[in-house]
ModelCIF file with pLDDT and N, C-alpha, C, O atoms, coordinates in Angstrom:
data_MODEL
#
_entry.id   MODEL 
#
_entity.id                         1 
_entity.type                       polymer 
_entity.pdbx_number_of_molecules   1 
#
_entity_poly.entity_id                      1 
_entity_poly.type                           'polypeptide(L)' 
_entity_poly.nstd_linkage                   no 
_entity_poly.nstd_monomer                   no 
_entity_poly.pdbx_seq_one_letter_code       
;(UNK)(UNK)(UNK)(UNK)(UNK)(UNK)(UNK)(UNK)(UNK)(UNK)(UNK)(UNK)(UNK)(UNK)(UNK)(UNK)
(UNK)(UNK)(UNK)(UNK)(UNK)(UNK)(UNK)(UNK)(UNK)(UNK)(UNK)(UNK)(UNK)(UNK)(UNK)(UNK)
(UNK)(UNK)(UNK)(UNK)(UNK)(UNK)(UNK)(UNK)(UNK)(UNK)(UNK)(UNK)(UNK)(UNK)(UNK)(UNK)
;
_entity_poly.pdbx_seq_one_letter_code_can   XXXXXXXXXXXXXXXXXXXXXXXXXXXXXXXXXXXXXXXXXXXXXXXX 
_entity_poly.pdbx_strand_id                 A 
#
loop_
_entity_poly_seq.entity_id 
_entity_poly_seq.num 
_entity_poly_seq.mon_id 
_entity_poly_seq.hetero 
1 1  UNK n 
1 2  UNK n 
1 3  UNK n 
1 4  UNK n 
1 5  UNK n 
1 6  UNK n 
1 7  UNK n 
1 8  UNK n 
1 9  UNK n 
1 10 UNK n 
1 11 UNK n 
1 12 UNK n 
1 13 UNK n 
1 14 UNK n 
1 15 UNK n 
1 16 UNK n 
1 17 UNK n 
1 18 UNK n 
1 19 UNK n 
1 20 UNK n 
1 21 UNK n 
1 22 UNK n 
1 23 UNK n 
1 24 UNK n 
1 25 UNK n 
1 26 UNK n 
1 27 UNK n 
1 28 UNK n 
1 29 UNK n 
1 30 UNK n 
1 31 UNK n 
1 32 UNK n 
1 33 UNK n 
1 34 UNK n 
1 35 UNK n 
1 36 UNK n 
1 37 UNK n 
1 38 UNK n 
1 39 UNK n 
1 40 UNK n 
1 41 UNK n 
1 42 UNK n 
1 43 UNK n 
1 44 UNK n 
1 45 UNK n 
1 46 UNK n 
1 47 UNK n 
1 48 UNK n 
#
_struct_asym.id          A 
_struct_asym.entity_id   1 
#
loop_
_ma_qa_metric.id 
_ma_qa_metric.mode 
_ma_qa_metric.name 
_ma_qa_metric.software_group_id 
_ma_qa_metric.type 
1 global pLDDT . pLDDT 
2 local  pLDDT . pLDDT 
#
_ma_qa_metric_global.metric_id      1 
_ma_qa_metric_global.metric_value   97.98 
_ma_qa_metric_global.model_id       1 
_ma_qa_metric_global.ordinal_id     1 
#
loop_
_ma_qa_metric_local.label_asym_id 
_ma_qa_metric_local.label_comp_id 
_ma_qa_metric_local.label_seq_id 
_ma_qa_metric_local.metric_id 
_ma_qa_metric_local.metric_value 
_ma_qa_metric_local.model_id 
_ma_qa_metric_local.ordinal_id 
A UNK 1  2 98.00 1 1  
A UNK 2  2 98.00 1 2  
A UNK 3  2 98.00 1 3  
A UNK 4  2 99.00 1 4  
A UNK 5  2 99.00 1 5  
A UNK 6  2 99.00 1 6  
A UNK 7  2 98.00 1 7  
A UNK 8  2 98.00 1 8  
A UNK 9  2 98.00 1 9  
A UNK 10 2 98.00 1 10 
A UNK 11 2 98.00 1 11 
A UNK 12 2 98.00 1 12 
A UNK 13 2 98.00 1 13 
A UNK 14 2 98.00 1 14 
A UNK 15 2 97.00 1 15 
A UNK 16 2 97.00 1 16 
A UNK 17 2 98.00 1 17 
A UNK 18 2 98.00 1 18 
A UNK 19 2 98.00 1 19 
A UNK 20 2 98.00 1 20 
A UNK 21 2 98.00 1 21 
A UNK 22 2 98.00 1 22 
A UNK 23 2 98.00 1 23 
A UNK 24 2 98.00 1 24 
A UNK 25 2 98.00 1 25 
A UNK 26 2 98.00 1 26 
A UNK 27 2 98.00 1 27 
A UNK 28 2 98.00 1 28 
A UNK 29 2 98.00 1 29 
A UNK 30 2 98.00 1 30 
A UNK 31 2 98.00 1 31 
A UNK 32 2 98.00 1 32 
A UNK 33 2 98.00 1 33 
A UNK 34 2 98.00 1 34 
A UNK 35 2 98.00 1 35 
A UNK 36 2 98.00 1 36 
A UNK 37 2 98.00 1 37 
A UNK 38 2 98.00 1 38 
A UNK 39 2 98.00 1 39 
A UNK 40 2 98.00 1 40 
A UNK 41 2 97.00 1 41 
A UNK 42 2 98.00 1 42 
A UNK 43 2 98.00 1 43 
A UNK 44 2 97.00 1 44 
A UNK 45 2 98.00 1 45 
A UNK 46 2 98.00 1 46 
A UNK 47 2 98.00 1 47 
A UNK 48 2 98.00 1 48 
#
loop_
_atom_site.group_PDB 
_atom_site.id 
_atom_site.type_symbol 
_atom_site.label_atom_id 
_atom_site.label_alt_id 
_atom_site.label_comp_id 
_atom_site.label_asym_id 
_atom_site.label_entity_id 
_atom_site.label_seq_id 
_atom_site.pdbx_PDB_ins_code 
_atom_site.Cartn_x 
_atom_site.Cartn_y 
_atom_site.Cartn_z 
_atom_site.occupancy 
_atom_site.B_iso_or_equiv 
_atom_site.pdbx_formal_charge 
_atom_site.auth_seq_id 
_atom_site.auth_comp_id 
_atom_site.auth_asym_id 
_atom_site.auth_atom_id 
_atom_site.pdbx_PDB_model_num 
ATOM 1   N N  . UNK A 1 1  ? 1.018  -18.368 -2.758  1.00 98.00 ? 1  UNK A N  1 
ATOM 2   C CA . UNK A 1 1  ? -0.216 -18.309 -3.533  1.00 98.00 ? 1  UNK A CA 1 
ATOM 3   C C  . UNK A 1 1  ? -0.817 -16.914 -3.507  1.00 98.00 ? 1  UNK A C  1 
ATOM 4   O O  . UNK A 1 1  ? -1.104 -16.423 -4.599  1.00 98.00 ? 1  UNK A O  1 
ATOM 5   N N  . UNK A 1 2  ? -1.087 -16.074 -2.187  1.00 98.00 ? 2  UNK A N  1 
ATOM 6   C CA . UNK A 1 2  ? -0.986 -14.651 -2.411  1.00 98.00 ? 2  UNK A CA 1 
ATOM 7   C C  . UNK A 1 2  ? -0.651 -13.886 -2.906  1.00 98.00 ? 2  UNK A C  1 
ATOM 8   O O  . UNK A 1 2  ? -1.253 -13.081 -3.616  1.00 98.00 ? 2  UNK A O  1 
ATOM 9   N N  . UNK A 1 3  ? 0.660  -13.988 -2.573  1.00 98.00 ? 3  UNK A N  1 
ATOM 10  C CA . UNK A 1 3  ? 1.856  -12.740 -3.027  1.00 98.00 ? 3  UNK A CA 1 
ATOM 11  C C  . UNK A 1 3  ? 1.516  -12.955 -5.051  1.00 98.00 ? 3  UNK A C  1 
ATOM 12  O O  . UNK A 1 3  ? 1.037  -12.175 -5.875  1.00 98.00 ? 3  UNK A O  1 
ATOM 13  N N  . UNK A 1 4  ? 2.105  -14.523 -5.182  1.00 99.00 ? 4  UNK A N  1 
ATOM 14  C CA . UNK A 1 4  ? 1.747  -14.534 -6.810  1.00 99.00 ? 4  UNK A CA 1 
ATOM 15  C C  . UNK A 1 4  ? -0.134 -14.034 -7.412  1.00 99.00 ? 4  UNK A C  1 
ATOM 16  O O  . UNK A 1 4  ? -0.286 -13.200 -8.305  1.00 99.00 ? 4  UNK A O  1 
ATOM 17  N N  . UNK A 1 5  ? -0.737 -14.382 -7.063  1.00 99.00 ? 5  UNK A N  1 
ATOM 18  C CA . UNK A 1 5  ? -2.217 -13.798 -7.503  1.00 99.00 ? 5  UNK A CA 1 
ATOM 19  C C  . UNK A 1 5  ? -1.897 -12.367 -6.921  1.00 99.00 ? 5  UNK A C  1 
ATOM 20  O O  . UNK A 1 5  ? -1.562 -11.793 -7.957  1.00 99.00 ? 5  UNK A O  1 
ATOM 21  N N  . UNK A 1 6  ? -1.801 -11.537 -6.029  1.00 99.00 ? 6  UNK A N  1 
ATOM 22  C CA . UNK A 1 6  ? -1.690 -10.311 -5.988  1.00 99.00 ? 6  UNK A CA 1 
ATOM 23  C C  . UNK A 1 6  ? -0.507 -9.619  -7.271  1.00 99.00 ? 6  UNK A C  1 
ATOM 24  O O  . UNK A 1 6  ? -0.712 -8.464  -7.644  1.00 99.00 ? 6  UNK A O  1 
ATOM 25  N N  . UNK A 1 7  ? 0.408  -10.225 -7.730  1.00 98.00 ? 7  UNK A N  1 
ATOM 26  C CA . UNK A 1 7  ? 1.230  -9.918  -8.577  1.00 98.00 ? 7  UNK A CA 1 
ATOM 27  C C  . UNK A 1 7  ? 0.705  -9.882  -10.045 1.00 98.00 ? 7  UNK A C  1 
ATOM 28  O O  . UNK A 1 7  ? 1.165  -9.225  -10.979 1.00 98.00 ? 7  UNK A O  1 
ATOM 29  N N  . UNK A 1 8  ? -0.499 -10.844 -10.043 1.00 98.00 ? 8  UNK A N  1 
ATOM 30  C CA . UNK A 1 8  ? -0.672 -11.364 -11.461 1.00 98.00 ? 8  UNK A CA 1 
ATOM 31  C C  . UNK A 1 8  ? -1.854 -10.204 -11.589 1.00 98.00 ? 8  UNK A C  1 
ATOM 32  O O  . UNK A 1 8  ? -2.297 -10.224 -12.738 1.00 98.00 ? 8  UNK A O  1 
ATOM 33  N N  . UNK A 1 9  ? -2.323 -9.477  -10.992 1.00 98.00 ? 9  UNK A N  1 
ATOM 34  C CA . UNK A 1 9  ? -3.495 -8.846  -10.729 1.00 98.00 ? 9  UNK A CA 1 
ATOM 35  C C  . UNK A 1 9  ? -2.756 -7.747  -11.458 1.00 98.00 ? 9  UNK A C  1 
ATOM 36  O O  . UNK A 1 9  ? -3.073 -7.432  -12.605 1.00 98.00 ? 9  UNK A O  1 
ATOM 37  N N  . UNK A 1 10 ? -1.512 -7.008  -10.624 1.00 98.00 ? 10 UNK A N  1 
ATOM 38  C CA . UNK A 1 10 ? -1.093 -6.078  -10.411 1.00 98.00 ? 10 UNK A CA 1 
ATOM 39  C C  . UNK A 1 10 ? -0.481 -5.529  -11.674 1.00 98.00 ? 10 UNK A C  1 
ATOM 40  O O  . UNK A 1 10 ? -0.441 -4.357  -12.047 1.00 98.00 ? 10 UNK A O  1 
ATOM 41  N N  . UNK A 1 11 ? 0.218  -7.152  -12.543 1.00 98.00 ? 11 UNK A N  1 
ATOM 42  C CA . UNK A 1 11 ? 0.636  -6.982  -13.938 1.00 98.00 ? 11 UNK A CA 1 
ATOM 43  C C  . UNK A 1 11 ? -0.687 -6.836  -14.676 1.00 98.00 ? 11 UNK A C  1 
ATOM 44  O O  . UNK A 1 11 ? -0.797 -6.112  -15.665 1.00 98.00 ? 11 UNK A O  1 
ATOM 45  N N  . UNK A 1 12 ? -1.602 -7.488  -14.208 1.00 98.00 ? 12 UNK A N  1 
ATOM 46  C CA . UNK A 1 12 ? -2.780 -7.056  -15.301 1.00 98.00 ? 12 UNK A CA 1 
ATOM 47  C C  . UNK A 1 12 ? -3.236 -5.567  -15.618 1.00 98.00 ? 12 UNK A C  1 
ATOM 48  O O  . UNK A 1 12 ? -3.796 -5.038  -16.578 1.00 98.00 ? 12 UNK A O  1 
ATOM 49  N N  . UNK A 1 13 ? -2.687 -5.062  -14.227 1.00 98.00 ? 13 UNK A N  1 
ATOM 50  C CA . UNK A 1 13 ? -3.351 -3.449  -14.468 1.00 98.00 ? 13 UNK A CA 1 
ATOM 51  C C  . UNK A 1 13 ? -2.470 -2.888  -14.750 1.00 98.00 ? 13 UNK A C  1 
ATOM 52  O O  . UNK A 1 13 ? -2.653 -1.679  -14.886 1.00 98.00 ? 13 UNK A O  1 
ATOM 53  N N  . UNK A 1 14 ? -1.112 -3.404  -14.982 1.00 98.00 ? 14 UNK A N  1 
ATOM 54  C CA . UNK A 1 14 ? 0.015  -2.208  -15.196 1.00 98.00 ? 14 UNK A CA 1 
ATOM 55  C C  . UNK A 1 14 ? 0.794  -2.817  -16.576 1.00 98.00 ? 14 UNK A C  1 
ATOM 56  O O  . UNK A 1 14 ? 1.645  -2.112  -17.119 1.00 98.00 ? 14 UNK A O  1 
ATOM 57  N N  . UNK A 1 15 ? 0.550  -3.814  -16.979 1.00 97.00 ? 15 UNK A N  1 
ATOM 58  C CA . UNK A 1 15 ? 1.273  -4.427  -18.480 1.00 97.00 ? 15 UNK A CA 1 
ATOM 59  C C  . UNK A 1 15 ? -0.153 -5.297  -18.838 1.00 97.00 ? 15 UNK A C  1 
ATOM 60  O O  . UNK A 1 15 ? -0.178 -6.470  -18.466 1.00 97.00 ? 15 UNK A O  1 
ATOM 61  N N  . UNK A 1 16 ? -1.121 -4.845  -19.420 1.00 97.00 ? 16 UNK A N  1 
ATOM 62  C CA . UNK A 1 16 ? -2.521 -5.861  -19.834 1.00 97.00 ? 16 UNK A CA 1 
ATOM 63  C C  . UNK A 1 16 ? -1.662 -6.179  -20.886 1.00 97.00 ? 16 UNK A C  1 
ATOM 64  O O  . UNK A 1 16 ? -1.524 -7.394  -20.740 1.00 97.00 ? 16 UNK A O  1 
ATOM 65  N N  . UNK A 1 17 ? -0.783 -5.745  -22.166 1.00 98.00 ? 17 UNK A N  1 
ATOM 66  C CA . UNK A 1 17 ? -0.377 -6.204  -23.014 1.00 98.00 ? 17 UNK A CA 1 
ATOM 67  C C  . UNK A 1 17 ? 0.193  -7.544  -22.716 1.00 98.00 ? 17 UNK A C  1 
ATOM 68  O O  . UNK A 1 17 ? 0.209  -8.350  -23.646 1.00 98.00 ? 17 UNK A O  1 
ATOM 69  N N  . UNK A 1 18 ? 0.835  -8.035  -21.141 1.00 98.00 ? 18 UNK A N  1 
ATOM 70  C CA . UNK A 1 18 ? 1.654  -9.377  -21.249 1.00 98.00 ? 18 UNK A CA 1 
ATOM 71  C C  . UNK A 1 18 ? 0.763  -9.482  -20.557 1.00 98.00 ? 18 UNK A C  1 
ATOM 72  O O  . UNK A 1 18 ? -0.133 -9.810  -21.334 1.00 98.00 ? 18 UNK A O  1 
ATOM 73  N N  . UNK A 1 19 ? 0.172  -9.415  -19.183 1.00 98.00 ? 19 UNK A N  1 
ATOM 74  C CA . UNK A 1 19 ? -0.554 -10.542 -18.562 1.00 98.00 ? 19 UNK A CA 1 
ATOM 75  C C  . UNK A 1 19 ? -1.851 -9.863  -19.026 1.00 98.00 ? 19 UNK A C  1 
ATOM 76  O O  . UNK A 1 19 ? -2.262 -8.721  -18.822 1.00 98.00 ? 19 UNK A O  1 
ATOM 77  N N  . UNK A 1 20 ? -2.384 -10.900 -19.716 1.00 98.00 ? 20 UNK A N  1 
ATOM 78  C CA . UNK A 1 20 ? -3.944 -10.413 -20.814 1.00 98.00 ? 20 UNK A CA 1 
ATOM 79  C C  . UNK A 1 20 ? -4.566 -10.913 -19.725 1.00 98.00 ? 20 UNK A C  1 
ATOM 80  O O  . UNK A 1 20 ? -4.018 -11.261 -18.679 1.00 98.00 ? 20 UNK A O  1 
ATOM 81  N N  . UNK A 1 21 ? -5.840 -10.948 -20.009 1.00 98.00 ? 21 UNK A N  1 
ATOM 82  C CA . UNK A 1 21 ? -7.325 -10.783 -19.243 1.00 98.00 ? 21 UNK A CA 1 
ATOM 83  C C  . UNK A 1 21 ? -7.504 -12.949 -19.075 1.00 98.00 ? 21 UNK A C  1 
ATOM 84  O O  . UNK A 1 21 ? -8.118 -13.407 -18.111 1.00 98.00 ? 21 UNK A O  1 
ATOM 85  N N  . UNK A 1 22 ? -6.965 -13.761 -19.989 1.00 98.00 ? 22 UNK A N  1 
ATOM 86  C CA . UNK A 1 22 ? -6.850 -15.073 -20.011 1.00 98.00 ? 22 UNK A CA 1 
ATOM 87  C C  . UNK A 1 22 ? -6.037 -15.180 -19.246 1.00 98.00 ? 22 UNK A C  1 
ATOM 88  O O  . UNK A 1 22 ? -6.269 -15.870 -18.254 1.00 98.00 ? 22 UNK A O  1 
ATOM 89  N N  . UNK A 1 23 ? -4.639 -14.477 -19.417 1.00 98.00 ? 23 UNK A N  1 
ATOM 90  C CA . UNK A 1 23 ? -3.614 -15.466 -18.348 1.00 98.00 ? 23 UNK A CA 1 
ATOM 91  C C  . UNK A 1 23 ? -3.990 -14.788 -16.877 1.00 98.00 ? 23 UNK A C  1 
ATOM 92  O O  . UNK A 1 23 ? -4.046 -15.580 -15.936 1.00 98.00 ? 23 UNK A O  1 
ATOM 93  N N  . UNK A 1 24 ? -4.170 -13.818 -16.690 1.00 98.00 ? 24 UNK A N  1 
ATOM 94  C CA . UNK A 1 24 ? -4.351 -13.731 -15.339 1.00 98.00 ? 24 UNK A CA 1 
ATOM 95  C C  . UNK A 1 24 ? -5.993 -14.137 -14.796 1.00 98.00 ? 24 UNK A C  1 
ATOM 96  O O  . UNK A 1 24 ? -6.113 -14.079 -13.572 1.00 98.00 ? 24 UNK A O  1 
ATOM 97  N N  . UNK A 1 25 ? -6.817 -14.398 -15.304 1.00 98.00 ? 25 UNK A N  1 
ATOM 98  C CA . UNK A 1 25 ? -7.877 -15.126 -15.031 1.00 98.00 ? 25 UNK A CA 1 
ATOM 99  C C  . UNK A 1 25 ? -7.245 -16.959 -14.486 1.00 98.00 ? 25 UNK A C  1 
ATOM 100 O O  . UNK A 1 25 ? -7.523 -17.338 -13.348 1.00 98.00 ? 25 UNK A O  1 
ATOM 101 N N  . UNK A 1 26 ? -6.520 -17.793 -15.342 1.00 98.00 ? 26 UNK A N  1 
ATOM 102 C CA . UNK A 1 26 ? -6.099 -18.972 -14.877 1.00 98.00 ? 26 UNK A CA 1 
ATOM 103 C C  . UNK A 1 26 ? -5.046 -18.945 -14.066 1.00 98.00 ? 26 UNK A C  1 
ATOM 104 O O  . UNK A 1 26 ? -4.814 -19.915 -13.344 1.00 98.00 ? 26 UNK A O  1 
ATOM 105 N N  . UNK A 1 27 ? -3.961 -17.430 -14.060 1.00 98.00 ? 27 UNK A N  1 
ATOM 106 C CA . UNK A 1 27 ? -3.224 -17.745 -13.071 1.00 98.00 ? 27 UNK A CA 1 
ATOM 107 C C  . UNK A 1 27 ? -3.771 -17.370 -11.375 1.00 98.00 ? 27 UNK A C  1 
ATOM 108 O O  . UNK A 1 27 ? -3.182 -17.723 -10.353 1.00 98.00 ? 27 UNK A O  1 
ATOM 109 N N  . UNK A 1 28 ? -4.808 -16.717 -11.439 1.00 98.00 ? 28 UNK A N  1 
ATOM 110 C CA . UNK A 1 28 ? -5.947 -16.333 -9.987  1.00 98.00 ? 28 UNK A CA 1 
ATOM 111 C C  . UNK A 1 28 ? -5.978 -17.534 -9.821  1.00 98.00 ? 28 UNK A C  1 
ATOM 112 O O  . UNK A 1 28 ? -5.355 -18.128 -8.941  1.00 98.00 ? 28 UNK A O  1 
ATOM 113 N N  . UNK A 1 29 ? -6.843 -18.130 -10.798 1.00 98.00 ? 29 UNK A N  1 
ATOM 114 C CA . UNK A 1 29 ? -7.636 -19.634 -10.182 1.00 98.00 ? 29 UNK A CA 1 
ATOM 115 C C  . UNK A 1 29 ? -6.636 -20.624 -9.379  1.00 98.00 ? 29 UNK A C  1 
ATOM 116 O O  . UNK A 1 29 ? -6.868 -20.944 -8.213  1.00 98.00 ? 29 UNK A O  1 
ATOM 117 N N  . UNK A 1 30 ? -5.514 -21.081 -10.089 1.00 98.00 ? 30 UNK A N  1 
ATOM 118 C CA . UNK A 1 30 ? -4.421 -21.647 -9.957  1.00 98.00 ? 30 UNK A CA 1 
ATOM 119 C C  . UNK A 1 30 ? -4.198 -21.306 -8.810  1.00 98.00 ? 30 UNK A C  1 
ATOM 120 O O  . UNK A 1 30 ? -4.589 -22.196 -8.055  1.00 98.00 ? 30 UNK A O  1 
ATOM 121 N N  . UNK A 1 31 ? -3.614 -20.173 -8.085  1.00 98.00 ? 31 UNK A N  1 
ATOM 122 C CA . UNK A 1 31 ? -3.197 -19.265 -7.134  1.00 98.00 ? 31 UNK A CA 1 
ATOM 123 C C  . UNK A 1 31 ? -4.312 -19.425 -6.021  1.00 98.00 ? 31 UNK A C  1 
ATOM 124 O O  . UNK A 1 31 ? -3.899 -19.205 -4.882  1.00 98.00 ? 31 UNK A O  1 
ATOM 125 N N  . UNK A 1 32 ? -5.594 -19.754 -6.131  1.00 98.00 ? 32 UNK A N  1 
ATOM 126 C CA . UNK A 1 32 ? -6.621 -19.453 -5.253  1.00 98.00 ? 32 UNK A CA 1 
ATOM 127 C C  . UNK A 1 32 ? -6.397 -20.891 -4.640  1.00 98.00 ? 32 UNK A C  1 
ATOM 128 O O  . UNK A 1 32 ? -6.384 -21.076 -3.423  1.00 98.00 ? 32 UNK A O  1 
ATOM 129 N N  . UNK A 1 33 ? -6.171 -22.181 -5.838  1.00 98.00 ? 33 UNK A N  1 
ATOM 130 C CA . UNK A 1 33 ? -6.047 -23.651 -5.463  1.00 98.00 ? 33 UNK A CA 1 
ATOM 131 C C  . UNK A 1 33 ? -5.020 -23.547 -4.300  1.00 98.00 ? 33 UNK A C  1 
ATOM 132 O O  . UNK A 1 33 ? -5.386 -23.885 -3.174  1.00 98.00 ? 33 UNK A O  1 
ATOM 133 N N  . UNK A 1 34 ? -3.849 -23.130 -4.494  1.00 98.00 ? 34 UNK A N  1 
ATOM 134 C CA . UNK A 1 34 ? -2.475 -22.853 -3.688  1.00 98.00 ? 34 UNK A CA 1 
ATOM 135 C C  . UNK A 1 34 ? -3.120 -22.532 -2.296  1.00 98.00 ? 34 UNK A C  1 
ATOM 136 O O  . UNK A 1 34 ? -3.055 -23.238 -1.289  1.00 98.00 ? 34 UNK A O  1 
ATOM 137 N N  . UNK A 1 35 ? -3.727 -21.382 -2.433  1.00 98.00 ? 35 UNK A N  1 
ATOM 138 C CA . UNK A 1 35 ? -4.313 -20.739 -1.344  1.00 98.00 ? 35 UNK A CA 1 
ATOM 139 C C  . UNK A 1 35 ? -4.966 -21.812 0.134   1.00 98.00 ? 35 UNK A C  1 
ATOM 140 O O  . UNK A 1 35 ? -4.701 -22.040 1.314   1.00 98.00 ? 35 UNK A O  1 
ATOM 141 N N  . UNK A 1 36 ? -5.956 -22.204 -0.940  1.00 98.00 ? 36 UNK A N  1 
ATOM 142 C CA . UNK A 1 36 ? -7.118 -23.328 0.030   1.00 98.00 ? 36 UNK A CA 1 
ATOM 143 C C  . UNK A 1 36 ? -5.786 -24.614 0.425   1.00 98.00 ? 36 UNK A C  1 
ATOM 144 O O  . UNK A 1 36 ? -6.063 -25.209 1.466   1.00 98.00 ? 36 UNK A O  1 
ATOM 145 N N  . UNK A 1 37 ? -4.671 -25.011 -0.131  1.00 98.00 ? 37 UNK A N  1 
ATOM 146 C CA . UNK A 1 37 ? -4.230 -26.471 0.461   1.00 98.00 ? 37 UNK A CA 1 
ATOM 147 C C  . UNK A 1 37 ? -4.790 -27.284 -0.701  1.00 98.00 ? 37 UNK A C  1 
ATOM 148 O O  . UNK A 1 37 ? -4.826 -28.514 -0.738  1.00 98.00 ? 37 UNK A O  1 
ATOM 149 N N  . UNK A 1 38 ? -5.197 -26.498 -1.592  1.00 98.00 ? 38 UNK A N  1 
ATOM 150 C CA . UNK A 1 38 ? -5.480 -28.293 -2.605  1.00 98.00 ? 38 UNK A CA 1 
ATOM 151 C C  . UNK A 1 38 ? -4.463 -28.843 -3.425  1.00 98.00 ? 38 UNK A C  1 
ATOM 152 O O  . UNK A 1 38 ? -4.432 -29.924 -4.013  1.00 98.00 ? 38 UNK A O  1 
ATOM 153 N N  . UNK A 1 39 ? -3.254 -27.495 -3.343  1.00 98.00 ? 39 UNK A N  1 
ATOM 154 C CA . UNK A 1 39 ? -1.773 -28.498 -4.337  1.00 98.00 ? 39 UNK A CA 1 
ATOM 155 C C  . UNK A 1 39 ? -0.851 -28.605 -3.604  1.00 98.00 ? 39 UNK A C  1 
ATOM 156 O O  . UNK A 1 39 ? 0.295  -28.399 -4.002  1.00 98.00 ? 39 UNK A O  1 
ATOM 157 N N  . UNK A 1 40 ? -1.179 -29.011 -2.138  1.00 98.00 ? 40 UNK A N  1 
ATOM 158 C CA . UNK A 1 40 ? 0.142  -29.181 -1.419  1.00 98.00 ? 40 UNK A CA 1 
ATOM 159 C C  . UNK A 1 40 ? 0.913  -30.317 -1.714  1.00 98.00 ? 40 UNK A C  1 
ATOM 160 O O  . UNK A 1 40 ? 2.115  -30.350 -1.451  1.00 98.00 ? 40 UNK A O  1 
ATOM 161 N N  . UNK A 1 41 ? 0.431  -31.071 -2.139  1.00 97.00 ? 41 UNK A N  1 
ATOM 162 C CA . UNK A 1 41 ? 1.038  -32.016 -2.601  1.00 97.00 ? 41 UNK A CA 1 
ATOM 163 C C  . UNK A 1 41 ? 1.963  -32.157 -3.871  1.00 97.00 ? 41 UNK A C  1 
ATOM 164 O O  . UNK A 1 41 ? 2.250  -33.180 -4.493  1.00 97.00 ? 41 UNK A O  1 
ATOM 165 N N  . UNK A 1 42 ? 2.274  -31.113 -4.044  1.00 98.00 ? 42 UNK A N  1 
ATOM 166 C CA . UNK A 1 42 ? 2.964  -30.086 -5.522  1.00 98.00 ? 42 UNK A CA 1 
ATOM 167 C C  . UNK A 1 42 ? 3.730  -29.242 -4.656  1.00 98.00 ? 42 UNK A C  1 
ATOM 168 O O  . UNK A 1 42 ? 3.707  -28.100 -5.114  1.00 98.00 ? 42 UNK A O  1 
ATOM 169 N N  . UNK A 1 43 ? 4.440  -29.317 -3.534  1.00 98.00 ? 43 UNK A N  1 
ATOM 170 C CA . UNK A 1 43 ? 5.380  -28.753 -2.828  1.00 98.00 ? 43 UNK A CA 1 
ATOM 171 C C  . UNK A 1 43 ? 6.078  -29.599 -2.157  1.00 98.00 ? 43 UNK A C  1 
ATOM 172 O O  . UNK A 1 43 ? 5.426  -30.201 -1.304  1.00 98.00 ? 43 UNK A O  1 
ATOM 173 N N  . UNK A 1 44 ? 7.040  -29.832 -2.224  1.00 97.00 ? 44 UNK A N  1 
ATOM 174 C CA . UNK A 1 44 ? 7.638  -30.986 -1.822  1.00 97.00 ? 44 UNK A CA 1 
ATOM 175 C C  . UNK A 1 44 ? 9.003  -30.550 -1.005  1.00 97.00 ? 44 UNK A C  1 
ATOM 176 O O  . UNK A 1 44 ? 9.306  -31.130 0.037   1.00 97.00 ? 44 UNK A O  1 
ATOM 177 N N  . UNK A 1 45 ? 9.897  -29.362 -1.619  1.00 98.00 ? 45 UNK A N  1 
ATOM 178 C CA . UNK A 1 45 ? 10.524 -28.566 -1.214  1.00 98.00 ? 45 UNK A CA 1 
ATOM 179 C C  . UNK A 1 45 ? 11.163 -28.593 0.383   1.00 98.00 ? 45 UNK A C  1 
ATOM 180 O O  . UNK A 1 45 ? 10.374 -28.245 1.262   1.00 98.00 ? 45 UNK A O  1 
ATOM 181 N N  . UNK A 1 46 ? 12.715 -29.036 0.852   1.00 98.00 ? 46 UNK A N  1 
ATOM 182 C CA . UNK A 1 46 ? 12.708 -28.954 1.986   1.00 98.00 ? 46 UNK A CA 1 
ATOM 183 C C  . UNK A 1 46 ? 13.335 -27.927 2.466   1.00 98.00 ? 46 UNK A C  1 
ATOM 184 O O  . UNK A 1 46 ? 14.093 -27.450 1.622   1.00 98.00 ? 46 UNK A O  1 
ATOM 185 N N  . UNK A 1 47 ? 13.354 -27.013 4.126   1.00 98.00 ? 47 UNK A N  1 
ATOM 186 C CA . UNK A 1 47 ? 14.167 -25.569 3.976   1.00 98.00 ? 47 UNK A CA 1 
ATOM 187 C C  . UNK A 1 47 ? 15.251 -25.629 3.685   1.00 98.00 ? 47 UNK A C  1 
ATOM 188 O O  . UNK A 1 47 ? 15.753 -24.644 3.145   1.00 98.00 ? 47 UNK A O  1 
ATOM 189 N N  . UNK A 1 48 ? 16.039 -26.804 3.926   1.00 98.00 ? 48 UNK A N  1 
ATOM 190 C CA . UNK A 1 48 ? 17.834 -27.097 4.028   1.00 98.00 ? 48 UNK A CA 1 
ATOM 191 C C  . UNK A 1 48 ? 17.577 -26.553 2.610   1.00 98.00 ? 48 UNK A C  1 
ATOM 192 O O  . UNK A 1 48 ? 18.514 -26.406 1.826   1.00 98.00 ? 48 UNK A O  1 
#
């Protein structure tokens, strides 16, 4: 959830043409949810 919101930030300041001022506004938010534990339940993923 970091690494991606630090990325989406990073495209905003270095390609605004693809990640516009909308998508990286909902992909933060999204990313911030990740952050706190509220979509763990949207990881299901085992290491094997």
């Amino acid at each position: 959830g970091m690494l991606k919101k630090a990325a989406a930030l990073a495209n905003h300041q270095l390609k605004s043409e693809k990640m516009t001022d909308e998508k990286c506004a909902a992909i933060c938010k999204a990313c911030d949810e990740v952050i706190a534990g509220q979509l763990s339940q949207h990881f299901p993923l085992v290491v094997w």
